[in-house]
Protein backbone atom coordinates (compact mmCIF):
# COMPACT_ATOMS: atom_id res chain seq x y z
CA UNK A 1 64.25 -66.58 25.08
CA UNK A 2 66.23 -68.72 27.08
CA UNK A 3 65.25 -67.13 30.13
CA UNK A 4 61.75 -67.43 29.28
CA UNK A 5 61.97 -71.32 28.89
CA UNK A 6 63.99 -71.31 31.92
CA UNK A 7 60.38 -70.39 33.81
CA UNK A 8 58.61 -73.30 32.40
CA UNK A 9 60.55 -75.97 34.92
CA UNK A 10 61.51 -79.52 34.58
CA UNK A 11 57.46 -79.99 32.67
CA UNK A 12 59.56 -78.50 29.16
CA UNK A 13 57.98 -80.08 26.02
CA UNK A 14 60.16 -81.92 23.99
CA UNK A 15 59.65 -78.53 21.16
CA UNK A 16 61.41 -75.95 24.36
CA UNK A 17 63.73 -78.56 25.32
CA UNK A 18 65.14 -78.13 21.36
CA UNK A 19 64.89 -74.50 21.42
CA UNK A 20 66.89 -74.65 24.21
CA UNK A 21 69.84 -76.58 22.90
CA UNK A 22 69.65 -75.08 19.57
CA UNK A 23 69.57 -71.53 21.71
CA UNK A 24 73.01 -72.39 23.78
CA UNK A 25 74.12 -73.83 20.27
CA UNK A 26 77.33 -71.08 19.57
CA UNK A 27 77.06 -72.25 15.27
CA UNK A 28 73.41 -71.25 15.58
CA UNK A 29 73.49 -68.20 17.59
CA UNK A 30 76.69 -66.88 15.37
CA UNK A 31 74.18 -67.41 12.39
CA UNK A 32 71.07 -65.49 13.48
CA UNK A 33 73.35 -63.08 14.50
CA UNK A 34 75.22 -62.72 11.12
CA UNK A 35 71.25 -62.70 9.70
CA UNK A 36 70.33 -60.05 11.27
CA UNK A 37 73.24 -57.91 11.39
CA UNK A 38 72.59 -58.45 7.33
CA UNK A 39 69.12 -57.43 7.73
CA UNK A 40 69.96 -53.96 9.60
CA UNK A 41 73.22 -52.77 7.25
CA UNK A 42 71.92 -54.29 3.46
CA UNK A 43 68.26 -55.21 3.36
CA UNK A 44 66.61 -52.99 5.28
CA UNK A 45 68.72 -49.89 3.82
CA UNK A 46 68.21 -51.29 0.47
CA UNK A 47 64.06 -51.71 1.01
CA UNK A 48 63.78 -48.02 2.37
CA UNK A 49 65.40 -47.08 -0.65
CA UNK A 50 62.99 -48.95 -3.25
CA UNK A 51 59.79 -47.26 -1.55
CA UNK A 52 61.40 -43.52 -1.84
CA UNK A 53 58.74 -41.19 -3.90
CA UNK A 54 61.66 -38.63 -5.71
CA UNK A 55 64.13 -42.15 -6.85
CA UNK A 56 62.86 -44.00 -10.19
CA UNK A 57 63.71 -47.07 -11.60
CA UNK A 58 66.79 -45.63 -13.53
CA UNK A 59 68.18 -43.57 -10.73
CA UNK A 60 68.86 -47.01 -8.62
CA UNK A 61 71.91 -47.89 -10.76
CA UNK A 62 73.64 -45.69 -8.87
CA UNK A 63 72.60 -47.66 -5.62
CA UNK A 64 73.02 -50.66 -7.15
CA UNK A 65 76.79 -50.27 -8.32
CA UNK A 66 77.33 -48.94 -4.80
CA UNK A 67 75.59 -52.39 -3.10
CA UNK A 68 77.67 -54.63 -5.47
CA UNK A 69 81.03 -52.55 -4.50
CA UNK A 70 80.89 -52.75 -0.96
CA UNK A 71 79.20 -56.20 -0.99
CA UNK A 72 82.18 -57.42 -3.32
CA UNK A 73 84.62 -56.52 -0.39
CA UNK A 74 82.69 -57.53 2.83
CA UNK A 75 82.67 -60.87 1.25
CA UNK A 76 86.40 -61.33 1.32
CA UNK A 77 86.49 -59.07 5.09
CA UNK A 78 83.34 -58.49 6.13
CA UNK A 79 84.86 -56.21 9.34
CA UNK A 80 83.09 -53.32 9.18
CA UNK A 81 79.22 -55.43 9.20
CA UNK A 82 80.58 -56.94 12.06
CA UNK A 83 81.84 -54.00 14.10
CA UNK A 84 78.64 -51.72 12.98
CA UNK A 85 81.07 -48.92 11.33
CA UNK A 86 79.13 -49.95 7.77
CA UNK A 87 76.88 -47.74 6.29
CA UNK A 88 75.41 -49.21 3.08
CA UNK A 89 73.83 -45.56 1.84
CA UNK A 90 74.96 -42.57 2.92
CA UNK A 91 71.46 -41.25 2.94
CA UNK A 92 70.09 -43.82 4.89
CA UNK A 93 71.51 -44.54 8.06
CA UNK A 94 70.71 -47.86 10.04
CA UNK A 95 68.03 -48.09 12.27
CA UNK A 96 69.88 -48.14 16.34
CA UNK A 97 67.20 -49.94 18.77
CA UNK A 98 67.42 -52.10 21.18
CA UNK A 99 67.95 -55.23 18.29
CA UNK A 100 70.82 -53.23 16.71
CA UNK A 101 72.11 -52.67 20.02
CA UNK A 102 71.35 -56.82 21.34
CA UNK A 103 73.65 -57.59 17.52
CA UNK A 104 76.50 -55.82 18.46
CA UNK A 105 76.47 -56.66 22.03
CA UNK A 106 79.75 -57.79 22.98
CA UNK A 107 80.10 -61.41 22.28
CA UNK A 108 82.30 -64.41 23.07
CA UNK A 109 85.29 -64.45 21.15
CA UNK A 110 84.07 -67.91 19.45
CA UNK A 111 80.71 -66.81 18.24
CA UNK A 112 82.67 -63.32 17.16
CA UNK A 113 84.72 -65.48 14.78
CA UNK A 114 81.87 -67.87 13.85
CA UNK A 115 79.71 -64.44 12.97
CA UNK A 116 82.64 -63.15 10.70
CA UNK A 117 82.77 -66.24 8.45
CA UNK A 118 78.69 -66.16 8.53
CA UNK A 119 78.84 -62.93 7.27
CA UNK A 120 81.69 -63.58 4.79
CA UNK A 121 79.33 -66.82 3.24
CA UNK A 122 76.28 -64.59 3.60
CA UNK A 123 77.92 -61.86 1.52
CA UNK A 124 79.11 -64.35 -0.74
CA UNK A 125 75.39 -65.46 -1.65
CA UNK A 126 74.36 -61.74 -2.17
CA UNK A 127 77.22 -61.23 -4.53
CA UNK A 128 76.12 -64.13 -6.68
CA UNK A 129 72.60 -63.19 -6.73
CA UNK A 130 73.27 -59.20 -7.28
CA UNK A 131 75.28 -59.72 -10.53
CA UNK A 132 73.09 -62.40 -11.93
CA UNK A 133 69.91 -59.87 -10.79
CA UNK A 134 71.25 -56.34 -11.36
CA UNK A 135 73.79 -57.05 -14.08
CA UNK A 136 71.50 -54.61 -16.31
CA UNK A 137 72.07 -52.06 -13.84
CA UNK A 138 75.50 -52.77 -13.13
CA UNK A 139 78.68 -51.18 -15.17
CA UNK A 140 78.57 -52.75 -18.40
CA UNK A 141 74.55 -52.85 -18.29
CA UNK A 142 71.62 -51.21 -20.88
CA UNK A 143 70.57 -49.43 -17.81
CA UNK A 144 74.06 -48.49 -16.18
CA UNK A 145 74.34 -45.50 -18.28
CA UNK A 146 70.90 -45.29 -20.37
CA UNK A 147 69.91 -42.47 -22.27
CA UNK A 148 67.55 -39.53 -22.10
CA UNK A 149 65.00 -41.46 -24.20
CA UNK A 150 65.39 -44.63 -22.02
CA UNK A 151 65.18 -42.24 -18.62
CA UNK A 152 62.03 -40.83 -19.90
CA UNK A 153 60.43 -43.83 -20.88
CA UNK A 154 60.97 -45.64 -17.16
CA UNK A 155 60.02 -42.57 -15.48
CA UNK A 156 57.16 -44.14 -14.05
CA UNK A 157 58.21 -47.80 -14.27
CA UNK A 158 58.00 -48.97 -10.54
CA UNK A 159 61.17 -49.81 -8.40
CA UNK A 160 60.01 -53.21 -6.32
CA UNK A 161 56.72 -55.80 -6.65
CA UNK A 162 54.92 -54.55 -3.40
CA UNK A 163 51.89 -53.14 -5.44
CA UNK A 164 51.78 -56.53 -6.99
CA UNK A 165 52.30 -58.38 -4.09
CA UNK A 166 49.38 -56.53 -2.77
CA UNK A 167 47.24 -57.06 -5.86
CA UNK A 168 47.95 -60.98 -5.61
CA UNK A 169 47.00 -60.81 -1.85
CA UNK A 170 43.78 -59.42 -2.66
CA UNK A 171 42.61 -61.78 -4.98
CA UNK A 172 43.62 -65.17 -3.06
CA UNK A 173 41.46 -63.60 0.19
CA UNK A 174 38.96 -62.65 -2.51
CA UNK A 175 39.18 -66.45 -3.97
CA UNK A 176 38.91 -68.30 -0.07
CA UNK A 177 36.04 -65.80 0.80
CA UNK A 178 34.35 -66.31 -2.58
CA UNK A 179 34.96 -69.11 -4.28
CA UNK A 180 32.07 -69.15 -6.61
CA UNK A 181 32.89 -65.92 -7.91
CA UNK A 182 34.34 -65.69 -11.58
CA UNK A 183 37.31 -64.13 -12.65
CA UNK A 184 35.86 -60.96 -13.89
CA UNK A 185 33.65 -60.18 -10.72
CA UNK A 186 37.11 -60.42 -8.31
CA UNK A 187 38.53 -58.53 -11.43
CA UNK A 188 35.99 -55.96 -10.83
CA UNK A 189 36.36 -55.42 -6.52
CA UNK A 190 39.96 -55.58 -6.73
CA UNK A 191 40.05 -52.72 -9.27
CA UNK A 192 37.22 -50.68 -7.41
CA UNK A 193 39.26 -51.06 -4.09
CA UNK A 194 42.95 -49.59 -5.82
CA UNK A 195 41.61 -47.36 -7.94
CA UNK A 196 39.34 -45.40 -4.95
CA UNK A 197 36.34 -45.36 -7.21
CA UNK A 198 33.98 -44.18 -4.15
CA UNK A 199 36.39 -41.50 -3.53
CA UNK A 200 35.75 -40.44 -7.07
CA UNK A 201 32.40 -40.91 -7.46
CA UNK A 202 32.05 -38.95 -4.21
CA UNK A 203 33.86 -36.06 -5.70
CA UNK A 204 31.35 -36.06 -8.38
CA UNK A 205 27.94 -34.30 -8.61
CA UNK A 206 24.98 -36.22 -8.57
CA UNK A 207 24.12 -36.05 -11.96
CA UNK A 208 27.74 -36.63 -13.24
CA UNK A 209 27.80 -39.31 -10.81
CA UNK A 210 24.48 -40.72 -12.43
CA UNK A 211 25.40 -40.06 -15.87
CA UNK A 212 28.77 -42.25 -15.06
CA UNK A 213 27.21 -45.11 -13.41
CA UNK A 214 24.00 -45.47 -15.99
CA UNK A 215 27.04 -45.65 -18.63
CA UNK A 216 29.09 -48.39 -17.09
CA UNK A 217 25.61 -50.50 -16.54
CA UNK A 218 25.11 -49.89 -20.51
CA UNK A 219 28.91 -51.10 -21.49
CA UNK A 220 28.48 -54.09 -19.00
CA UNK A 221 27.04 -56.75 -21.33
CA UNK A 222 29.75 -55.82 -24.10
CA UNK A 223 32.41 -56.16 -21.14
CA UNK A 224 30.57 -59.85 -20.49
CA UNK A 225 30.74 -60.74 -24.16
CA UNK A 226 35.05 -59.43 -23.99
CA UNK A 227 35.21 -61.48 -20.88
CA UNK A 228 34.51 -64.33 -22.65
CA UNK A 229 35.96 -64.32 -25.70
CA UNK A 230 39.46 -63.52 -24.24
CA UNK A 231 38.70 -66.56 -20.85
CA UNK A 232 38.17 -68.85 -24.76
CA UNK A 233 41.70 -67.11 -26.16
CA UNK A 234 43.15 -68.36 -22.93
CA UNK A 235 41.84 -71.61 -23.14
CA UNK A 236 42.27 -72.12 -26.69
CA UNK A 237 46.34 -71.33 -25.84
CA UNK A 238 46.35 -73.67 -22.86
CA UNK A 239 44.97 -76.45 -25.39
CA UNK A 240 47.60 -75.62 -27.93
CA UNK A 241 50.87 -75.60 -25.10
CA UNK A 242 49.62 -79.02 -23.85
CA UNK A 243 49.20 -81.02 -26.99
CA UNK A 244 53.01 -78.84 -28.26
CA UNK A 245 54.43 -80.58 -25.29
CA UNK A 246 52.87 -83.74 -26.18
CA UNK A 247 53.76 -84.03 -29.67
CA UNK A 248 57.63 -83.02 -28.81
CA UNK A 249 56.98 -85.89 -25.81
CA UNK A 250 56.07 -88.95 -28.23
CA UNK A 251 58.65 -87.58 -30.85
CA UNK A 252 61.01 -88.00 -28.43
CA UNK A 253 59.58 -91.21 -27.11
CA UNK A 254 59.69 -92.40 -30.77
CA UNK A 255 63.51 -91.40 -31.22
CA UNK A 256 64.67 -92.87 -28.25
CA UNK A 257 63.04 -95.96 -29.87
CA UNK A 258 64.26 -96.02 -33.06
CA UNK A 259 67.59 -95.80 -31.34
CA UNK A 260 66.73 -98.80 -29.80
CA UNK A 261 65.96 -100.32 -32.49
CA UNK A 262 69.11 -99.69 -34.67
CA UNK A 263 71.27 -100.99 -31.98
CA UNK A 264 69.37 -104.01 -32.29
CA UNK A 265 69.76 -103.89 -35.77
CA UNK A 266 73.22 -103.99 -35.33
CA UNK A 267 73.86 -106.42 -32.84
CA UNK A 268 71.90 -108.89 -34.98
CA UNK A 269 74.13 -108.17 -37.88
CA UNK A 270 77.19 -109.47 -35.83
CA UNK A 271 74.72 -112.39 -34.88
CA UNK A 272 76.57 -115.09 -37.29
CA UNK A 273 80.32 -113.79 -36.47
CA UNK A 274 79.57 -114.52 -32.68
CA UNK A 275 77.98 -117.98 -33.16
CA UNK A 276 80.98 -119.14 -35.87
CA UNK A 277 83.09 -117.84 -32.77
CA UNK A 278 81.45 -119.66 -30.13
CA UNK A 279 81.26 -123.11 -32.27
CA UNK A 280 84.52 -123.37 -32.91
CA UNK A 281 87.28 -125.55 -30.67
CA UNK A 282 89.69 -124.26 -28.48
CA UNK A 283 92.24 -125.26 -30.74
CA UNK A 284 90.74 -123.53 -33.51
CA UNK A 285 90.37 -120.31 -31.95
CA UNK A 286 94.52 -120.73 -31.21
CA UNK A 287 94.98 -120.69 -34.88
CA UNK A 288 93.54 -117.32 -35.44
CA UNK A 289 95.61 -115.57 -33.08
């Protein structure tokens, strides 16, 4: 990068002349560093893991008491990240290119020791967040040693969001390309798209493939009718949240008032004690002390 800018001569925009200080900046490059070092032995490792086809949901306890182990002790010496002899999962080796190779490129010895305590604050944060996160995975968990019925049951519960990520991707292209469209009709393309239904109906005969399609155009209307009754559910909930949180709202509105109120109350009982006080003499008040 830096020799890159270096190309672009004295005419730098002020944008490359910051990348360019923040590039020879030793903090900053001992912090990408320690990021991406991170990146290659944990998160990588750990994603390669959650997409696997013969691991479930259950079986990841085991990889998840391993992550919080060796996480727990690279955050007090995080040595081995930072000479590359970690290995997060036996089963899953780090992948060695040319950026694993550029991380543990020899180094100055000042951004070596500013990449150690990056790491060591870097493990730190993933320590917090793994036993708040995985804590039902974790020795002492539901999940850490679960049953037979409780293994059967999440056989085919999935291990990460990507499918769902994917779903939720669909529909906001779907809502910038159309944004007339109503919520069953995106419902309705997203659902033909995952679930291959040209694939299927391909695969069919053509009077199996007839006999399916004249039935979905006779269930449509009822579909319609569902449609709206639940979008009226919805909105009938929505209604009810809003005016719960606006009743609690002016209750406490009318609280905090009364409290006022009594303080008031009580001030004004004292009322005649502080102006007897106030009208009497200086040589009064002397007698009552």
């Amino acid at each position: 990068m830096l020799n890159f800018i270096s190309t672009l001569g004295p005419d730098k925009n002020k944008l490359m002349k910051a990348i360019e200080l923040d590039a020879k900046d030793k903090l900053i490059i001992a912090g990408v560093r320690a990021m991406g070092i991170l990146e290659r032995q944990i998160t990588t490792p750990l994603m390669k893991l959650m997409v696997k086809k013969n691991i479930t949901a259950i079986d990841v306890s085991y990889y998840y008491t391993i992550l919080h182990s060796l996480i727990k002790t690279w955050s007090s010496d995080p040595s081995e990240l930072l000479d590359g002899s970690s290995c997060l999962f036996n089963n899953i080796q780090p992948v060695k290119d040319y950026v694993y190779d550029s991380l543990y490129m020899n180094v100055e010895e000042d951004i070596q020791s500013l990449t150690y305590q990056a790491l060591s604050v870097g493990c730190i944060s993933f320590l917090v967040v793994t036993e708040r996160m995985l804590k039902d995975h974790l020795p002492g968990g539901r999940f850490h040693c679960p049953s037979a019925i409780i293994i059967q049951e999440t056989s085919g519960v999935p291990k990460h969001n990507i499918a769902t990520e994917r779903l939720f991707s669909g529909l906001d292209r779907l809502i910038h390309k159309m944004p007339n469209a109503n919520t069953i009709g995106i419902e309705g393309i997203l659902l033909w798209s995952l679930n291959k239904s040209v694939d299927y109906l391909d695969s069919l005969s053509p009077a199996e493939r007839e006999r399916l399609i004249g039935k979905a155009r006779s269930a449509a209307p009822a579909m319609l009718v569902k449609y709206r009754e639940r979008k009226r559910l919805i909105k009938q909930k929505r209604k009810e949240k809003v005016n719960e949180r606006a009743e609690k709202q002016a209750a406490k509105e009318n609280q905090a008032i009364h409290n006022r109120l009594s303080i008031i109350h009580k001030v004004n009982n004292f009322d005649p004690i502080l102006t007897q006080c106030l009208s009497l003499s200086e040589p009064s008040l002397h007698s009552y002390r």
